[in-house]
N, C-alpha and C. Protein backbone atom coordinates (compact mmCIF):
# COMPACT_ATOMS: atom_id res chain seq x y z
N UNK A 1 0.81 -1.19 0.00
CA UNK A 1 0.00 0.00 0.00
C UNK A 1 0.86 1.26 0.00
N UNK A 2 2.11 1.33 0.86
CA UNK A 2 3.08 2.44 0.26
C UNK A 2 3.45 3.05 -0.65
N UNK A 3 3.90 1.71 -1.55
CA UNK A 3 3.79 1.95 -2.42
C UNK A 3 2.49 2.81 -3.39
N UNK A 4 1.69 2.76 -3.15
CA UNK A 4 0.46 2.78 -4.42
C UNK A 4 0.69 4.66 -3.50
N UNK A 5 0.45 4.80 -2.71
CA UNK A 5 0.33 6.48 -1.77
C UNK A 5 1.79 6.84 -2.15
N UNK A 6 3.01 6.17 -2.82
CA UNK A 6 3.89 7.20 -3.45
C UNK A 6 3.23 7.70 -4.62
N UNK A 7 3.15 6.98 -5.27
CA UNK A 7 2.94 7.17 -6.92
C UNK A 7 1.95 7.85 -6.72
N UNK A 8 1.05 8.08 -5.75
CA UNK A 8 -0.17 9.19 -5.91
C UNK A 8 0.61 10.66 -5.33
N UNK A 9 1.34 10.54 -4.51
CA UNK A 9 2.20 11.39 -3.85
C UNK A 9 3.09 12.68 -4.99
N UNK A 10 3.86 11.58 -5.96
CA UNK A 10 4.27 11.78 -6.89
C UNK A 10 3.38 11.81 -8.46
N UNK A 11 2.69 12.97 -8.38
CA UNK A 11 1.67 12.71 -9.05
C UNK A 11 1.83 12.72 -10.35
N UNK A 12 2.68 13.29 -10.91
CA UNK A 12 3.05 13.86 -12.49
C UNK A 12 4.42 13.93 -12.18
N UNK A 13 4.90 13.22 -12.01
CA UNK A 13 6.83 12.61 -12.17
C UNK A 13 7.17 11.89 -13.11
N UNK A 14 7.45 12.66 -14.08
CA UNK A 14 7.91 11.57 -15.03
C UNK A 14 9.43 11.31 -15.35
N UNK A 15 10.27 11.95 -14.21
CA UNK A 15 11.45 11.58 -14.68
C UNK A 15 11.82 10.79 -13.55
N UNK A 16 13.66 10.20 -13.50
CA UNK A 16 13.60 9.27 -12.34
C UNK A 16 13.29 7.74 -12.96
N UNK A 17 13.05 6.87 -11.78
CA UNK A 17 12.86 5.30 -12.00
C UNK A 17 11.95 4.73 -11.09
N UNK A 18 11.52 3.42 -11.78
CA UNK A 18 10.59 3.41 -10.73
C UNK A 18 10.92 1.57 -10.81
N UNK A 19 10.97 1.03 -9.91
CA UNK A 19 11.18 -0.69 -9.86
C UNK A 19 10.13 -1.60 -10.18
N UNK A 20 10.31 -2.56 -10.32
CA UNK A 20 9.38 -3.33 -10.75
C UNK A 20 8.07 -3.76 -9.47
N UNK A 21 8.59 -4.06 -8.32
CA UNK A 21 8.10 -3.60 -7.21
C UNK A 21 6.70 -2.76 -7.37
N UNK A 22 7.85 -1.31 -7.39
CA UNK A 22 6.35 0.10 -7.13
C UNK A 22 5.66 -0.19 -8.35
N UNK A 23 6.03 -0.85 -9.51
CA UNK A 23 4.67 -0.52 -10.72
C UNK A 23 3.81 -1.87 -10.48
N UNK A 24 4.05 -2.65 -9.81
CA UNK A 24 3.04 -3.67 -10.16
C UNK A 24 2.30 -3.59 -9.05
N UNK A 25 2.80 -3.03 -7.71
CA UNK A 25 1.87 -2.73 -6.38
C UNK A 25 0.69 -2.11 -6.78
N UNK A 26 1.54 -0.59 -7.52
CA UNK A 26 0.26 0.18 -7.53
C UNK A 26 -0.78 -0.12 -8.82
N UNK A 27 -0.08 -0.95 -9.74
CA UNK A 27 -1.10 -1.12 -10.77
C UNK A 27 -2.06 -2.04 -10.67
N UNK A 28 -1.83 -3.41 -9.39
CA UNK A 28 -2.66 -4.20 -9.36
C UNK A 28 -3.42 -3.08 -8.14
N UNK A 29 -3.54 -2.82 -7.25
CA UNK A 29 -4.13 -2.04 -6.03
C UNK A 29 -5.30 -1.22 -6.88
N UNK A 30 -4.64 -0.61 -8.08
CA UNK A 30 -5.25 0.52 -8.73
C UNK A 30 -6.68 -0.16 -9.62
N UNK A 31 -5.99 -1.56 -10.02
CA UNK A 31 -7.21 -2.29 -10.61
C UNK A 31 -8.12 -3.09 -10.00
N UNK A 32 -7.93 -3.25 -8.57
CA UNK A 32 -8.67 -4.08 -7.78
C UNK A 32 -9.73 -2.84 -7.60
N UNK A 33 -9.12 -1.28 -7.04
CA UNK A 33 -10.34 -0.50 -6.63
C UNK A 33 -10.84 -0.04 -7.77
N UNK A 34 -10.73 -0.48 -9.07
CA UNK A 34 -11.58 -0.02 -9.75
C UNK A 34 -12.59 -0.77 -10.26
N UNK A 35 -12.00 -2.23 -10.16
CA UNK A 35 -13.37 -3.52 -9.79
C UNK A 35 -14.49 -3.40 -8.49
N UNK A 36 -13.67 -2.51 -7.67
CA UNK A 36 -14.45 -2.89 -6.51
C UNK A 36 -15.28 -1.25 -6.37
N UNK A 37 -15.01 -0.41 -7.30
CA UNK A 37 -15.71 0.77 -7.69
C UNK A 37 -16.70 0.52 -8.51
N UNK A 38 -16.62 -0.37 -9.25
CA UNK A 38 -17.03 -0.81 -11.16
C UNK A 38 -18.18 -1.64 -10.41
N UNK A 39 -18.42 -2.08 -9.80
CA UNK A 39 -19.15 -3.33 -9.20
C UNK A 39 -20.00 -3.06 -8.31
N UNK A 40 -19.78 -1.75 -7.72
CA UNK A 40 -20.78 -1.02 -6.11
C UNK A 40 -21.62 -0.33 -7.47
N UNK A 41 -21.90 -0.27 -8.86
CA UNK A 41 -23.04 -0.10 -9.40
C UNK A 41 -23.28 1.68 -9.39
N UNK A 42 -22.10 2.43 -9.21
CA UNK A 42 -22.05 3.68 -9.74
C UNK A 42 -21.24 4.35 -10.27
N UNK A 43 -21.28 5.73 -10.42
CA UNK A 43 -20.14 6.28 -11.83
C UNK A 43 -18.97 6.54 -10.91
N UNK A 44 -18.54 5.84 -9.65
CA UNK A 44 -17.40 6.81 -8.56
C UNK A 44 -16.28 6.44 -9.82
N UNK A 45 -16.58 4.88 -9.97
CA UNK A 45 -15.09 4.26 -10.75
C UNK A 45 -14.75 4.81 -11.83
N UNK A 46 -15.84 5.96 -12.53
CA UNK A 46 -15.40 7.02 -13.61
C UNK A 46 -14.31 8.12 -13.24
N UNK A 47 -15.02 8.77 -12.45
CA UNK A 47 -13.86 9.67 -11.69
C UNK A 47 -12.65 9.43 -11.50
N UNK A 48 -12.52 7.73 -10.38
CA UNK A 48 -11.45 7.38 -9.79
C UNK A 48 -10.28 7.14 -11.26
N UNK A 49 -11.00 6.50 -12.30
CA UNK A 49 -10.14 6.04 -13.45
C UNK A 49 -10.01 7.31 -14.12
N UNK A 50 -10.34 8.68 -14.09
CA UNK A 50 -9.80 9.52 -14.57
C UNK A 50 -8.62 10.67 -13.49
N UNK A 51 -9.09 10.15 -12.31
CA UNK A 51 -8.32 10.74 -11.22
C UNK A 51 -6.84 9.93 -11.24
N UNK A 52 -6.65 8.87 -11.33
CA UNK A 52 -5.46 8.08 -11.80
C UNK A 52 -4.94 7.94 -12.90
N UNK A 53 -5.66 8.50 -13.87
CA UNK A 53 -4.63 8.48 -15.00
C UNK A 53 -3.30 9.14 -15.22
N UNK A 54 -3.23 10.55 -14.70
CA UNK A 54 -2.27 10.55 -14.90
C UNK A 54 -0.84 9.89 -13.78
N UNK A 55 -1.09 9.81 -12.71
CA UNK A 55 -0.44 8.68 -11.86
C UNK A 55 0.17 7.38 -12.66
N UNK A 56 -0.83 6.92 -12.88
CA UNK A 56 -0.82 5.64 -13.98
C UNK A 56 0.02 5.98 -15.42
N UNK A 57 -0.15 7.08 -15.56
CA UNK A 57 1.30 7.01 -17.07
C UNK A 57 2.52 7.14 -16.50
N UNK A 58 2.45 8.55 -15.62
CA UNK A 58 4.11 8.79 -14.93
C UNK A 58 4.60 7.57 -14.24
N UNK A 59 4.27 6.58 -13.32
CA UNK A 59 4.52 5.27 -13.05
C UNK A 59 5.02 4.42 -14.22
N UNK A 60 4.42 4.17 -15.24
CA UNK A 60 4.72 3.49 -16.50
C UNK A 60 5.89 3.87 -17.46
N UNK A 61 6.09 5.09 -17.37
CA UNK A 61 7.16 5.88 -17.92
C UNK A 61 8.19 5.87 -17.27
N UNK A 62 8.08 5.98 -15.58
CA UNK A 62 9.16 5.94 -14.56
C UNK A 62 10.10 4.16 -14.81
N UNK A 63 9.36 3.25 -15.16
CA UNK A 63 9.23 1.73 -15.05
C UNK A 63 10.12 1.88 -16.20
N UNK A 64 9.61 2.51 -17.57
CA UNK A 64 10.34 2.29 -18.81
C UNK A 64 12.38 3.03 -18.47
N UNK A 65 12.29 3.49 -17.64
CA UNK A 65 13.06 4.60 -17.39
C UNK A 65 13.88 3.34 -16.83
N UNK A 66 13.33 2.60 -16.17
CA UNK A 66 14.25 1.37 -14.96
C UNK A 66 15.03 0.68 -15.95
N UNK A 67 14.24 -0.16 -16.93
CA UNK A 67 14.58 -0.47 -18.08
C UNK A 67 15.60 0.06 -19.41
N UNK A 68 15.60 1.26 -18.51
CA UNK A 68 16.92 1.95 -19.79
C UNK A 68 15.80 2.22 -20.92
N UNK A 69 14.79 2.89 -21.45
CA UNK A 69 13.63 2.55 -22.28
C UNK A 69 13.31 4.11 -22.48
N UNK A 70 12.86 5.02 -23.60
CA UNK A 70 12.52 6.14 -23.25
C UNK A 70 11.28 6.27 -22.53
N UNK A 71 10.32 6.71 -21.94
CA UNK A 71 8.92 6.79 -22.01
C UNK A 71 8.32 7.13 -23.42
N UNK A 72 8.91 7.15 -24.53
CA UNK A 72 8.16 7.41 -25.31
C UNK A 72 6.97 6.13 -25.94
N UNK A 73 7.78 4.62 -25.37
CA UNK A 73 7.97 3.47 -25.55
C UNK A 73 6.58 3.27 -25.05
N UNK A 74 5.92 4.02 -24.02
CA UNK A 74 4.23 3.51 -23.99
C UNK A 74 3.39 4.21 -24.86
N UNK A 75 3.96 4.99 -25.88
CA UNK A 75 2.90 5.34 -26.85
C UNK A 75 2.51 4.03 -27.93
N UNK A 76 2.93 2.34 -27.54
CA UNK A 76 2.82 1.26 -28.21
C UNK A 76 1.62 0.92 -27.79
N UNK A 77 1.33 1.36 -26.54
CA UNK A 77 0.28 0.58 -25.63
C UNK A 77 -1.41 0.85 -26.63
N UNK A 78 -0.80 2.06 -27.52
CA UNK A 78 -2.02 2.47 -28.23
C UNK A 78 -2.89 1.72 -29.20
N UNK A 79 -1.85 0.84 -29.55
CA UNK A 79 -1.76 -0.66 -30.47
C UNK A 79 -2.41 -1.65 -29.66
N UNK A 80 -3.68 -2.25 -30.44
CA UNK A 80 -4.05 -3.18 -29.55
C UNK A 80 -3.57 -4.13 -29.40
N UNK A 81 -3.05 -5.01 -30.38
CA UNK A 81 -1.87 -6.17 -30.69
C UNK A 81 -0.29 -6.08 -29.85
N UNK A 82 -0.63 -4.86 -30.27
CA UNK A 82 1.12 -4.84 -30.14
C UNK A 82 1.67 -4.22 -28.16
N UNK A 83 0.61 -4.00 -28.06
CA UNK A 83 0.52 -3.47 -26.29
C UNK A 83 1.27 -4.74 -25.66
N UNK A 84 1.02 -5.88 -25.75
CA UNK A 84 1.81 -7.26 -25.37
C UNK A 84 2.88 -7.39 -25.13
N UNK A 85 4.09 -6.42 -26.03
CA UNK A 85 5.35 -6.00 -25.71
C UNK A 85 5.32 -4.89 -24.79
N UNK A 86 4.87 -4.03 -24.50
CA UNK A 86 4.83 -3.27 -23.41
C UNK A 86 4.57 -3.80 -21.62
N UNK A 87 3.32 -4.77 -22.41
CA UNK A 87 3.48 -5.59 -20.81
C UNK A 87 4.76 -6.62 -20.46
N UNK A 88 5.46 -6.99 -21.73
CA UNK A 88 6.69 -7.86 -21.33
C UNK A 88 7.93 -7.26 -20.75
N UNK A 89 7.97 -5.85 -21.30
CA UNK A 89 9.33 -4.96 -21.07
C UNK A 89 9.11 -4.29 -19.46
N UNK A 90 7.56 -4.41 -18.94
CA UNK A 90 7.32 -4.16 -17.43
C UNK A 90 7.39 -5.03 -16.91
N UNK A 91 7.55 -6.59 -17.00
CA UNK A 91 8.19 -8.05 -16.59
C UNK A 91 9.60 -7.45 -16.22
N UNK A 92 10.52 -7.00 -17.15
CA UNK A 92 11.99 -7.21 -17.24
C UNK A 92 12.54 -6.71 -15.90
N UNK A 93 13.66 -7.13 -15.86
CA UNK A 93 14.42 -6.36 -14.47
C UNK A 93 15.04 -5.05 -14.84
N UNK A 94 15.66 -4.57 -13.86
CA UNK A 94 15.87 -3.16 -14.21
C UNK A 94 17.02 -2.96 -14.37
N UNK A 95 17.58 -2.30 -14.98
CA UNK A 95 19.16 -2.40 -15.42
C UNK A 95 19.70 -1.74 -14.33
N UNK A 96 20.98 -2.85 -13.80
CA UNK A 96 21.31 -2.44 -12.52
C UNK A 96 22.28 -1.34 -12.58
N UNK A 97 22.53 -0.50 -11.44
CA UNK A 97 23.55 0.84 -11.53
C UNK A 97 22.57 1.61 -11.85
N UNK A 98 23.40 2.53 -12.18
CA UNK A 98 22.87 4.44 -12.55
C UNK A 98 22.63 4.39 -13.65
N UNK A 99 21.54 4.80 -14.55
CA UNK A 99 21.52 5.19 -15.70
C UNK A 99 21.07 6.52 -16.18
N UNK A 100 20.69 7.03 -17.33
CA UNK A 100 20.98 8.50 -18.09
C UNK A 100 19.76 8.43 -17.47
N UNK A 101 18.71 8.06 -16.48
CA UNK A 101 17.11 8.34 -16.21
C UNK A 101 17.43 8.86 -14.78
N UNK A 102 18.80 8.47 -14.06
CA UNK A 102 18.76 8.40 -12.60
C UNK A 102 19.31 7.15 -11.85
N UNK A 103 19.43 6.77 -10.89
CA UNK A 103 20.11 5.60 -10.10
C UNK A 103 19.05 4.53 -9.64
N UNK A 104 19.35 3.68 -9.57
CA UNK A 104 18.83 2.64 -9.44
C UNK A 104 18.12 2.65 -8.20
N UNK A 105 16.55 2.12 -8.37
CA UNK A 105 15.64 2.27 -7.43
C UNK A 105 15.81 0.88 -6.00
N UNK A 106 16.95 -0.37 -6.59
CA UNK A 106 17.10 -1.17 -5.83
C UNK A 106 18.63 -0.90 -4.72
N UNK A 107 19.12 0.00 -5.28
CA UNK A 107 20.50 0.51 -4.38
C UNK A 107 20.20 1.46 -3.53
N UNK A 108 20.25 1.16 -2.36
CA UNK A 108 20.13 2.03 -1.14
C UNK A 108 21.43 2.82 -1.01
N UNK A 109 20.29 3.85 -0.78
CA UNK A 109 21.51 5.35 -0.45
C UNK A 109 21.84 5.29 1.23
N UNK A 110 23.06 5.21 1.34
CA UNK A 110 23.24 5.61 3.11
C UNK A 110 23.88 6.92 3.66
């Protein structure tokens, strides 16, 4: 759940990294309350799915960023076919060390 209250925290961040970790916390969390919005039989889950969208790209972009990936890389997702590679490259691990996006979200700073 920390996770999911960063990425809302960080609302429109699109630079930086984000681990494989924080994107799948908050993306499954994000789709459970919108089943469990979608299902209580009123329009809240309209709102809520437009109140998260943009959360939901900067997260996805941050993820592509882990990956060494531009964010430009989820404008695929637009493709209905081809979105399939987008969900595989948010599988991948994150390229370890520092990269041109920022430092690695699994190396603790002391």
């Amino acid at each position: 759940m920390a996770w999911y209250l960063d990425v809302l925290k960080n609302y429109a961040v699109f630079d930086g990294r984000a681990g494989r970790e924080e994107f799948w916390q908050f993306t499954l969390i994000n789709i459970f309350v919108t089943i469990i919005l979608y299902a209580s039989m009123n329009d809240l889950w309209a709102v809520y799915t437009v109140a998260v969208l943009i959360p939901s790209i900067a997260v996805s972009v941050r993820r592509l960023h882990d990956i060494d990936r531009s964010g430009w890389w989820f404008l695929i997702a637009i493709v209905p076919v081809i979105d399939v590679v987008l969900l595989f490259m948010m599988l991948l691990e994150g390229k370890p060390g520092a990269n041109q996006y920022g430092f690695n979200p699994k190396d603790v700073i002391a």
